[in-house]
N, C-alpha and C. Protein backbone atom coordinates (compact mmCIF):
# COMPACT_ATOMS: atom_id res chain seq x y z
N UNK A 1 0.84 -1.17 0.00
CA UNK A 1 0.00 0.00 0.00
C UNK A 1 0.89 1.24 0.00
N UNK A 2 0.30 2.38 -0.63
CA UNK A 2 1.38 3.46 -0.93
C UNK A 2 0.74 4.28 0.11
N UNK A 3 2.17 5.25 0.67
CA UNK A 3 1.81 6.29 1.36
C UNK A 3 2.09 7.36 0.56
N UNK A 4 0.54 7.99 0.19
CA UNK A 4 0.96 9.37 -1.15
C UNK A 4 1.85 10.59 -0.28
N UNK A 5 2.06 11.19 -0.98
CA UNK A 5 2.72 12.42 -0.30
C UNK A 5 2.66 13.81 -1.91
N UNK A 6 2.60 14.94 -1.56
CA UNK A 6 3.35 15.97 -2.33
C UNK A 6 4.12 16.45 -1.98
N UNK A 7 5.10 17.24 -3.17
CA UNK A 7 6.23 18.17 -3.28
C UNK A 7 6.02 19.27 -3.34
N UNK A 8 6.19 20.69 -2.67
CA UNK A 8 5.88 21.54 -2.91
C UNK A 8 6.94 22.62 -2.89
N UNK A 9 7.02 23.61 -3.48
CA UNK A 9 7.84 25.03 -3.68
C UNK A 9 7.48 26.00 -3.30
N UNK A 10 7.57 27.21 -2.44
CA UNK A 10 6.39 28.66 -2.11
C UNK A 10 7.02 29.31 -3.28
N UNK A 11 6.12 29.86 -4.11
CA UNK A 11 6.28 30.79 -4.88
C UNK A 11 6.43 32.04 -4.07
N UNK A 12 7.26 33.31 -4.83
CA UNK A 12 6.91 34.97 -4.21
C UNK A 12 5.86 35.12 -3.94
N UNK A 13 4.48 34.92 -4.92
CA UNK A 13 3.84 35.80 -4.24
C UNK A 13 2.63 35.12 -3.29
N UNK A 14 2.98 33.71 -2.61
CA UNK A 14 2.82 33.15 -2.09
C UNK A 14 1.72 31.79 -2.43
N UNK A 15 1.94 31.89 -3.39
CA UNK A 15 0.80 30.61 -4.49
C UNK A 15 2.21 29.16 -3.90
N UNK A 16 1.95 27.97 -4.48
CA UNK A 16 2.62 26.95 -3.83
C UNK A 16 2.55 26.20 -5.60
N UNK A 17 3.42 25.61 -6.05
CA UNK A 17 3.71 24.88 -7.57
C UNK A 17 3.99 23.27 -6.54
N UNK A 18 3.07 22.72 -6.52
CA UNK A 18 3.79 21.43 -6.65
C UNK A 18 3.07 19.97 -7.56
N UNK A 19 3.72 18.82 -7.11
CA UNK A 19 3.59 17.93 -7.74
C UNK A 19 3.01 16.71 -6.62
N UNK A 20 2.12 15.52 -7.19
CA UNK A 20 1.63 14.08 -6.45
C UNK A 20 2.68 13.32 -6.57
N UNK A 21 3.35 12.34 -5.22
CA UNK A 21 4.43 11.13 -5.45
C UNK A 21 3.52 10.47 -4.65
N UNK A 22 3.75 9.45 -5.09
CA UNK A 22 2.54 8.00 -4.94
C UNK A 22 3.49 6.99 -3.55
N UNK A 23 4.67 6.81 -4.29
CA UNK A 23 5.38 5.93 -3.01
C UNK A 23 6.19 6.76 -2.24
N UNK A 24 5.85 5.88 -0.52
CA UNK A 24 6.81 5.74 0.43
C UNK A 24 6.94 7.45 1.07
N UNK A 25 5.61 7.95 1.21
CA UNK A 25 5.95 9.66 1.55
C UNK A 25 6.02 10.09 2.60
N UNK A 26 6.55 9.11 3.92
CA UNK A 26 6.83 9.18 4.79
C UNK A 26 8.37 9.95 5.27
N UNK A 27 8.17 10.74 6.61
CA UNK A 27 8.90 11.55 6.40
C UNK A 27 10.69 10.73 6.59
N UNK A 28 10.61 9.51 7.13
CA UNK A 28 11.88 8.84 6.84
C UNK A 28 12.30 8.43 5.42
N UNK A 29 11.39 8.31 4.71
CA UNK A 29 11.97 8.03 3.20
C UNK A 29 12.01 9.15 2.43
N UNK A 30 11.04 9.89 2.31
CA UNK A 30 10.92 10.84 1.07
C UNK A 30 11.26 12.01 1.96
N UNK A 31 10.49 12.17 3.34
CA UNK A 31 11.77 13.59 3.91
C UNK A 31 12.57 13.29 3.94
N UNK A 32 13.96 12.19 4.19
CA UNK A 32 14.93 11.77 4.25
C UNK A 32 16.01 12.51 2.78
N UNK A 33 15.64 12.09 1.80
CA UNK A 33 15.39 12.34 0.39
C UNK A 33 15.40 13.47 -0.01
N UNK A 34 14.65 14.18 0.48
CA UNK A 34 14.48 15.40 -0.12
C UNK A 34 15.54 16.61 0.74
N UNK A 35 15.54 15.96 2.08
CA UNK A 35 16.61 17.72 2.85
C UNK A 35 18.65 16.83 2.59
N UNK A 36 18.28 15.33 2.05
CA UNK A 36 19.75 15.07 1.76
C UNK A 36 20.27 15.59 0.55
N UNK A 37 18.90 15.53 -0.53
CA UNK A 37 19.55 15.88 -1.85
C UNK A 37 18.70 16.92 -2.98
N UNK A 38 17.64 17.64 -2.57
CA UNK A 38 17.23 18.59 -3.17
C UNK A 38 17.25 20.11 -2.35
N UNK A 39 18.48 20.37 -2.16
CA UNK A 39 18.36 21.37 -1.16
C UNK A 39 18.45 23.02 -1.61
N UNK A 40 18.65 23.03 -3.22
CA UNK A 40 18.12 24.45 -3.65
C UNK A 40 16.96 24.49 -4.52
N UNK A 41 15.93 25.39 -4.19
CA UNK A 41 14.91 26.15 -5.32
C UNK A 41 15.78 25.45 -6.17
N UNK A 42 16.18 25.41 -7.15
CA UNK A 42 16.65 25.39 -8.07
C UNK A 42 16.81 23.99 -8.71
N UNK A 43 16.98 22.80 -7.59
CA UNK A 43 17.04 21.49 -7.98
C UNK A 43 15.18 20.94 -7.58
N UNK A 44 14.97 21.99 -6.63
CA UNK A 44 13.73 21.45 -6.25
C UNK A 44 12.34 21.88 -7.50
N UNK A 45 12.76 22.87 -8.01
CA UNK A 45 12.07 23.48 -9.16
C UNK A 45 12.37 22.56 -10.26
N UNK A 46 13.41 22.18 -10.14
CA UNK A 46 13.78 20.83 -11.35
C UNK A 46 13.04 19.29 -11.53
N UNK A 47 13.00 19.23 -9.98
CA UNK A 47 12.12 17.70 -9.90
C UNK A 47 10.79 18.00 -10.40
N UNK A 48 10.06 19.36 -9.93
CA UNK A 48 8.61 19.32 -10.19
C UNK A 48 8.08 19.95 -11.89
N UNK A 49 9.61 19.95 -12.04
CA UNK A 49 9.35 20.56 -13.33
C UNK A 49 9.21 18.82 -14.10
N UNK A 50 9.11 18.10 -13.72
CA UNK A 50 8.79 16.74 -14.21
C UNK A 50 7.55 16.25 -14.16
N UNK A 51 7.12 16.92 -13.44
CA UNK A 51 5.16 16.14 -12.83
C UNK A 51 5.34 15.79 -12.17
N UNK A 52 4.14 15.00 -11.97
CA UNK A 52 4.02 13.82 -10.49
C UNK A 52 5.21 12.56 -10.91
N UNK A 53 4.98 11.81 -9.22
CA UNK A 53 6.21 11.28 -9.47
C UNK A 53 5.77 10.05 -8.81
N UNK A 54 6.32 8.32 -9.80
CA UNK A 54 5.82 7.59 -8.76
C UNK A 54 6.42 7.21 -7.49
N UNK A 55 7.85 7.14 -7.65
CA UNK A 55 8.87 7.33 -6.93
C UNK A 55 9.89 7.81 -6.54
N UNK A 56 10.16 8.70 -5.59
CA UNK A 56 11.24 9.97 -5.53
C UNK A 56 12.50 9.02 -5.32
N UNK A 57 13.80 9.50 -5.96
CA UNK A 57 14.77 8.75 -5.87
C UNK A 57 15.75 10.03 -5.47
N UNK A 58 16.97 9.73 -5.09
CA UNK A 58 17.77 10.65 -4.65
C UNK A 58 18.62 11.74 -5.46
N UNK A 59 18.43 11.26 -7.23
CA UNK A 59 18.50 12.36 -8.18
C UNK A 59 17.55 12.15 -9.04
N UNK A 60 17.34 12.96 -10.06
CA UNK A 60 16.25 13.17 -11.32
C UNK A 60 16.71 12.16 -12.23
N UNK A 61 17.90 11.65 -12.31
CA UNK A 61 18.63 10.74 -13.23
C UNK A 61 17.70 10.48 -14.68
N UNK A 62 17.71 9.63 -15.34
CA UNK A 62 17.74 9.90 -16.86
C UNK A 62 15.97 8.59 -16.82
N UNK A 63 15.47 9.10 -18.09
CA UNK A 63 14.24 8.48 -18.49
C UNK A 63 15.17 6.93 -18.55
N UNK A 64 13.84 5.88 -18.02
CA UNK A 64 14.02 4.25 -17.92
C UNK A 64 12.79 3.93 -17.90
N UNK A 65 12.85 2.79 -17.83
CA UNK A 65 11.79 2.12 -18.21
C UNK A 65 11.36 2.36 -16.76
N UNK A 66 9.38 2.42 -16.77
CA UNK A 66 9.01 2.78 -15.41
C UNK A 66 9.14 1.77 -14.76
N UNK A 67 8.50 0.24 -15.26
CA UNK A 67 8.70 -0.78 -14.48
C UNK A 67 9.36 -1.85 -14.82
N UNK A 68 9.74 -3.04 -14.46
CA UNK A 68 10.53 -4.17 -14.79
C UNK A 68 9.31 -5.01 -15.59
N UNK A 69 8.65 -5.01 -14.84
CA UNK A 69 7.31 -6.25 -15.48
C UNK A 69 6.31 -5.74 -16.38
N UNK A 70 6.54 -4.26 -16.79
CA UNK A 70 5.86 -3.74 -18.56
C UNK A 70 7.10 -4.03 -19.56
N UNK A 71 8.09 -4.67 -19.39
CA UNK A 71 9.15 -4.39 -20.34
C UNK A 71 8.78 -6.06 -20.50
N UNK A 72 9.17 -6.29 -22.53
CA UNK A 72 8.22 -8.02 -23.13
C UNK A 72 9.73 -8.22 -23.13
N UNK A 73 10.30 -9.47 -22.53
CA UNK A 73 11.46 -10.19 -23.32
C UNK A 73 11.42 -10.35 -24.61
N UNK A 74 10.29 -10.38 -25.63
CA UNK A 74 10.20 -10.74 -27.33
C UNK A 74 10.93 -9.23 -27.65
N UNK A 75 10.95 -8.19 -27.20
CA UNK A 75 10.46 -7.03 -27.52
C UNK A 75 12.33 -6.60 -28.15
N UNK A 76 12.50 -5.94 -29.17
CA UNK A 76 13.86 -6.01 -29.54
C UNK A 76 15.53 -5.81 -28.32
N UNK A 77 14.82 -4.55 -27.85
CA UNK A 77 15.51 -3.60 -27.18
C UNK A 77 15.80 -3.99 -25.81
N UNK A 78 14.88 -5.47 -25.35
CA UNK A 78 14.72 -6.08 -24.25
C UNK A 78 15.84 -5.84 -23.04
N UNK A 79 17.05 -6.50 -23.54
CA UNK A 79 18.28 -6.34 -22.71
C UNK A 79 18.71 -4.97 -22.72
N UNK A 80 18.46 -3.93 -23.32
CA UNK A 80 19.08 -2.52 -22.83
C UNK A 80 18.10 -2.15 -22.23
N UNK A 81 16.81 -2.48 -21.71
CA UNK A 81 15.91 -1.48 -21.44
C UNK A 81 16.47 -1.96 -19.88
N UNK A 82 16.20 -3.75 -19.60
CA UNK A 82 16.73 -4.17 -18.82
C UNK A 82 17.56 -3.49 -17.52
N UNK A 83 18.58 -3.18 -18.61
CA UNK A 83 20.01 -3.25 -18.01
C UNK A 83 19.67 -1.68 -17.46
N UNK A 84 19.20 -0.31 -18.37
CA UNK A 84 18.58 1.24 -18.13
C UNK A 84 17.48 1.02 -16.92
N UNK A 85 16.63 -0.22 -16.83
CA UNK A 85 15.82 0.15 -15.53
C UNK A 85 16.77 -0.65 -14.57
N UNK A 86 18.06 -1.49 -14.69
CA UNK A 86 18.65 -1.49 -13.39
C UNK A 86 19.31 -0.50 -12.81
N UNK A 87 20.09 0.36 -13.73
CA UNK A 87 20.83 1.05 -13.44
C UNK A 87 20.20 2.24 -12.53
N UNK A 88 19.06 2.39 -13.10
CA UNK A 88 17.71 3.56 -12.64
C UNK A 88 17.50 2.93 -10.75
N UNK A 89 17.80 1.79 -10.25
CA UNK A 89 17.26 1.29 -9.22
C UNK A 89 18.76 1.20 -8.45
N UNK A 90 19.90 0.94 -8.86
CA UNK A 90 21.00 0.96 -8.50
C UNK A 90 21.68 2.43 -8.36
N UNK A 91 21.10 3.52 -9.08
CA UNK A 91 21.72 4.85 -8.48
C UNK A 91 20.88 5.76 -8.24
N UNK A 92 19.37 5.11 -7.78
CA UNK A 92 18.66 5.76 -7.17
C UNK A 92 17.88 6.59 -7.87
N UNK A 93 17.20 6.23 -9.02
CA UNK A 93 16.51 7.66 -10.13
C UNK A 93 14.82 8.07 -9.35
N UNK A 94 14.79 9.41 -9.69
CA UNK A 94 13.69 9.13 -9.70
C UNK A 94 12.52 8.58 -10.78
N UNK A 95 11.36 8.05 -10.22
CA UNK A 95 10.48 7.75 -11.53
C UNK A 95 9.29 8.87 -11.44
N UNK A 96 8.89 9.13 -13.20
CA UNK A 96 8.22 10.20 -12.93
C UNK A 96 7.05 9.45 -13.80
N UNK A 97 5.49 9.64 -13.50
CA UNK A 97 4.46 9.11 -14.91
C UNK A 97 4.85 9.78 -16.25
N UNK A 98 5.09 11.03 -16.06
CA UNK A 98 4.90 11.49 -17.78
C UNK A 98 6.59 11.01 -18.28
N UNK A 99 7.53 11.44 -17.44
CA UNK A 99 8.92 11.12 -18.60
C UNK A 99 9.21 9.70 -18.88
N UNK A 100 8.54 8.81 -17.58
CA UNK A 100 9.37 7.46 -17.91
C UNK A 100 8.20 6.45 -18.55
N UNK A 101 6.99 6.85 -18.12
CA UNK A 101 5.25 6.04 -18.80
C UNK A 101 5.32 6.45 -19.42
N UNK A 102 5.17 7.79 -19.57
CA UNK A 102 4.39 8.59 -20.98
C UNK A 102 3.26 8.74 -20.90
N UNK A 103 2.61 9.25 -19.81
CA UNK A 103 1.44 9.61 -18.94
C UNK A 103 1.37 11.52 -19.63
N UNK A 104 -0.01 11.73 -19.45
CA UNK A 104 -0.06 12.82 -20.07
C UNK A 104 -0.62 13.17 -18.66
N UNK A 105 -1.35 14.93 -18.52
CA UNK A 105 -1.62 15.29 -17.55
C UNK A 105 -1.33 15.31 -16.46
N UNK A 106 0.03 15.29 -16.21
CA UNK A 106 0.47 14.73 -14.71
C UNK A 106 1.88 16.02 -14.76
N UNK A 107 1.41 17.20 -14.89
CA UNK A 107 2.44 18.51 -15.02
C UNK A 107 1.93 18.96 -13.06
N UNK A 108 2.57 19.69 -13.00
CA UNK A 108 2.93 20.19 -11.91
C UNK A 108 1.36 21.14 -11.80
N UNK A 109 1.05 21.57 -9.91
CA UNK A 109 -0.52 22.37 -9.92
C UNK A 109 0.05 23.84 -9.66
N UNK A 110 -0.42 24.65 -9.67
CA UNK A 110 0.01 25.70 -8.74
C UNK A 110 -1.70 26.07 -8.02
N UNK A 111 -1.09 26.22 -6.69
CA UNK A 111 -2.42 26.49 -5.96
C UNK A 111 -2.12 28.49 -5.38
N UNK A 112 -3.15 28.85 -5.15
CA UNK A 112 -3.03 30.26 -4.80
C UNK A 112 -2.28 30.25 -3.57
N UNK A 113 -2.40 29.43 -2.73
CA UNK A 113 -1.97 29.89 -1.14
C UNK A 113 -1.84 28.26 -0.57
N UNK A 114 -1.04 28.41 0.85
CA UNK A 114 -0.30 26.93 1.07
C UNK A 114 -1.63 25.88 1.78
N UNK A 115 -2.44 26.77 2.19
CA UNK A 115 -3.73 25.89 2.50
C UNK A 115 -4.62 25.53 1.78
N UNK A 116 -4.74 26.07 0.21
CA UNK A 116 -5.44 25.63 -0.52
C UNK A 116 -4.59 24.25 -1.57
N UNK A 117 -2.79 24.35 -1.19
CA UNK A 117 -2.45 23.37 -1.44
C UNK A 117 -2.70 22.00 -0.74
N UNK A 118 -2.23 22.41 0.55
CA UNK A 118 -2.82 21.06 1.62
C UNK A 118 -4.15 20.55 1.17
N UNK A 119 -5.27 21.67 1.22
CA UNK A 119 -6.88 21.21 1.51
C UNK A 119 -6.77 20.30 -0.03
N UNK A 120 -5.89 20.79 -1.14
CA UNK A 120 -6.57 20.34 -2.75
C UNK A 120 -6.08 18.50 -2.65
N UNK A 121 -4.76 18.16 -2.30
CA UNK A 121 -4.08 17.50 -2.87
C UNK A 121 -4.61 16.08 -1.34
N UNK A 122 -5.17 16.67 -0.23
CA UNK A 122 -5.20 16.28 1.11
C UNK A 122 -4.10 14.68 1.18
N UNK A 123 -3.07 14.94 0.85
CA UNK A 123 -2.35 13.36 1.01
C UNK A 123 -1.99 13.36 2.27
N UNK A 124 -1.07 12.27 2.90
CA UNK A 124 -0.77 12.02 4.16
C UNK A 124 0.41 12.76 4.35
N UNK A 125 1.06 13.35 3.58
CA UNK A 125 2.13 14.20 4.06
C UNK A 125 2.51 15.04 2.70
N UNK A 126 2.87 16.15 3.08
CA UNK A 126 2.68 17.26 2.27
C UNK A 126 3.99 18.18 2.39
N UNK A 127 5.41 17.80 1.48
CA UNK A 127 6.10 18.77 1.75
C UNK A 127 6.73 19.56 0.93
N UNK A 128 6.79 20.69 1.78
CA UNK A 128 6.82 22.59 1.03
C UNK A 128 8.42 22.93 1.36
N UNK A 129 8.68 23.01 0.54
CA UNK A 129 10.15 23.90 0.17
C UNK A 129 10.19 25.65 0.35
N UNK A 130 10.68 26.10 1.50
CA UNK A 130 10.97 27.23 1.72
C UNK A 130 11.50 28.25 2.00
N UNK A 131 12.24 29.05 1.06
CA UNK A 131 13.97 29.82 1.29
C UNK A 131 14.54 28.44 2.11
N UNK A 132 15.47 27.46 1.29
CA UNK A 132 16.05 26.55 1.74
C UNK A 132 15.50 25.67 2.85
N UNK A 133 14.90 25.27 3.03
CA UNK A 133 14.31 24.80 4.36
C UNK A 133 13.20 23.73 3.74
N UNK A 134 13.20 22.78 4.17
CA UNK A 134 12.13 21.79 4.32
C UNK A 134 10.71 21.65 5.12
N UNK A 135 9.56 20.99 4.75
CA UNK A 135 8.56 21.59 5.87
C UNK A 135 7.71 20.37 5.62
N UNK A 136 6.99 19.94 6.44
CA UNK A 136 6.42 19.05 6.28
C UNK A 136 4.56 18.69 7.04
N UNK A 137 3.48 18.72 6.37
CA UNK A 137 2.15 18.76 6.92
C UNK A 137 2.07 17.51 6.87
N UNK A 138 1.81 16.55 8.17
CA UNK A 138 1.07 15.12 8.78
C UNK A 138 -0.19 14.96 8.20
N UNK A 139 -0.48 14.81 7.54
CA UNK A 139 -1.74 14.19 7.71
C UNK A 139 -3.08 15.17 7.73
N UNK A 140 -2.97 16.11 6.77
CA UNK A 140 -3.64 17.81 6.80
C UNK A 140 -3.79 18.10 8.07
N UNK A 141 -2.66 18.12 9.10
CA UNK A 141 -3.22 18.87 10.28
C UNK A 141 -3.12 20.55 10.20
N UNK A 142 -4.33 20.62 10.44
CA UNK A 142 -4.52 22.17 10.41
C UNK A 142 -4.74 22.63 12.01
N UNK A 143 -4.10 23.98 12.34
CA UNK A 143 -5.02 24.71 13.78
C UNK A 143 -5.24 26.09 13.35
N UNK A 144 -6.46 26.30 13.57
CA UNK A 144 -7.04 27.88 13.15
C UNK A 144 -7.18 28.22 11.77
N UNK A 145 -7.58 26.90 11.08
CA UNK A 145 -7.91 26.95 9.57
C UNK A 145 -6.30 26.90 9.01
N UNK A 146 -5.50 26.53 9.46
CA UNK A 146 -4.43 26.92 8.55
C UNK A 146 -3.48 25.73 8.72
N UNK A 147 -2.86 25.04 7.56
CA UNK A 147 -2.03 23.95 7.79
C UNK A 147 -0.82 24.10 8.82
N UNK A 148 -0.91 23.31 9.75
CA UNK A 148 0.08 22.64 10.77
C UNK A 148 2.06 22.50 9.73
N UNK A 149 2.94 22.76 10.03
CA UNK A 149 4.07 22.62 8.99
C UNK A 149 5.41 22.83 10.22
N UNK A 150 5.89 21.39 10.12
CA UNK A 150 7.14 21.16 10.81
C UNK A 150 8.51 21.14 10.08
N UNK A 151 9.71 21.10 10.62
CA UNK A 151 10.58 21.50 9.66
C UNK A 151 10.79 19.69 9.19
N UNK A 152 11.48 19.61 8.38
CA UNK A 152 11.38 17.53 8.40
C UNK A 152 12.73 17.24 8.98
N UNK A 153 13.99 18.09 9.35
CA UNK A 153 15.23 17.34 9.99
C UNK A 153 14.75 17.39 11.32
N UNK A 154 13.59 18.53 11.95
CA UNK A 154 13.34 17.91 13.35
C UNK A 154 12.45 17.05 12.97
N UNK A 155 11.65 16.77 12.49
CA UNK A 155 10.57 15.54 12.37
C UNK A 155 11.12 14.19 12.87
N UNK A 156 12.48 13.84 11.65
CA UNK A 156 13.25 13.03 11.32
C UNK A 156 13.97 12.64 13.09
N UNK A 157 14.11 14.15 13.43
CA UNK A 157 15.29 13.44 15.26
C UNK A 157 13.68 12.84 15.95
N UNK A 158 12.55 13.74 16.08
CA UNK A 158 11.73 13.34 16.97
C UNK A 158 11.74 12.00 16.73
N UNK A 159 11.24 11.30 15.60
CA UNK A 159 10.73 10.51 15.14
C UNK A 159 12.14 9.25 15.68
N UNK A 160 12.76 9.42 15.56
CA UNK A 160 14.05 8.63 15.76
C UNK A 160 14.05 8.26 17.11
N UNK A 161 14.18 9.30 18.16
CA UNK A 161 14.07 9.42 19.83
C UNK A 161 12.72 8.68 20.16
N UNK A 162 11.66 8.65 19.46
CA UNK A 162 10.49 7.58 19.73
C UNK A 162 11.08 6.45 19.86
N UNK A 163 11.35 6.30 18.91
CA UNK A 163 11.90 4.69 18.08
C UNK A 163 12.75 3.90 18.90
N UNK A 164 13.91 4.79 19.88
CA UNK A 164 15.36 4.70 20.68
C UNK A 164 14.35 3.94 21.96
């Protein structure tokens, strides 16, 4: 079972651009992920400039085949596609629906404001990129109408010190 999650960016004038990732959006995997290796606007504007995503990997790395078990052994190209979706799993790519399916409609949303991102997309975790910083909404918790947003490297210690 997937834990959905979004990606999000604050725009200036405070609208939010992000994107749907389907797996693992828990803040040990995909926050993990995201404050190790997307840590400027600039790379983070890059991932969502891809669409939704089924699986965030630790770089954008190159179009592969999305899955192992849509690829036909009859099929010519069999062993390179092969060998392109191992390599994709061995250095960590991400997978996206539109570059690596060929999924249409799956471009990035922009919402006016960060609560109309939370309320639209309502996944189990929701995280916003902001002047460098990571942020992360549980589970749409809101107080006083307005989304709840933790940073995710404290998430990540709390969450750890439970665990200890």
């Amino acid at each position: 079972m997937a834990t959905r999650s979004t990606i999000g960016v604050l725009n200036t004038d405070g609208s939010v651009t992000a994107v749907y990732c389907h797996w693992d959006g828990y803040p040990e995997h995909n926050g993990k992920i995201l404050i190790e290796n997307y840590t400027t606007e600039e790379k983070v504007r890059e991932l969502i400039g891809f669409g939704s995503i089924s699986s965030l990997g630790a770089s954008i790395g190159e179009q592969h085949p999305f899955s192992k078990f849509e690829l036909k052994e009859e099929a010519p190209d069999f062993d390179e596609l092969m060998a392109m979706y191992a390599k994709s799993q061995s250095e960590g790519w991400t997978t996206f629906y539109g570059r690596d399916r060929g999924e249409t409609d799956v471009n990035a949303n922009t919402f006016p404001n960060v609560a109309d991102f939370v309320s639209e997309f309502s996944e189990e975790y929701n995280y916003l990129f902001i002047n460098g910083t990571w942020f992360v909404n549980d589970h749409g918790a809101m107080q006083l109408d307005q989304p709840v947003f933790d940073m995710v490297d404290i998430v990540l210690v709390q969450r750890e010190a439970e665990d200890a």
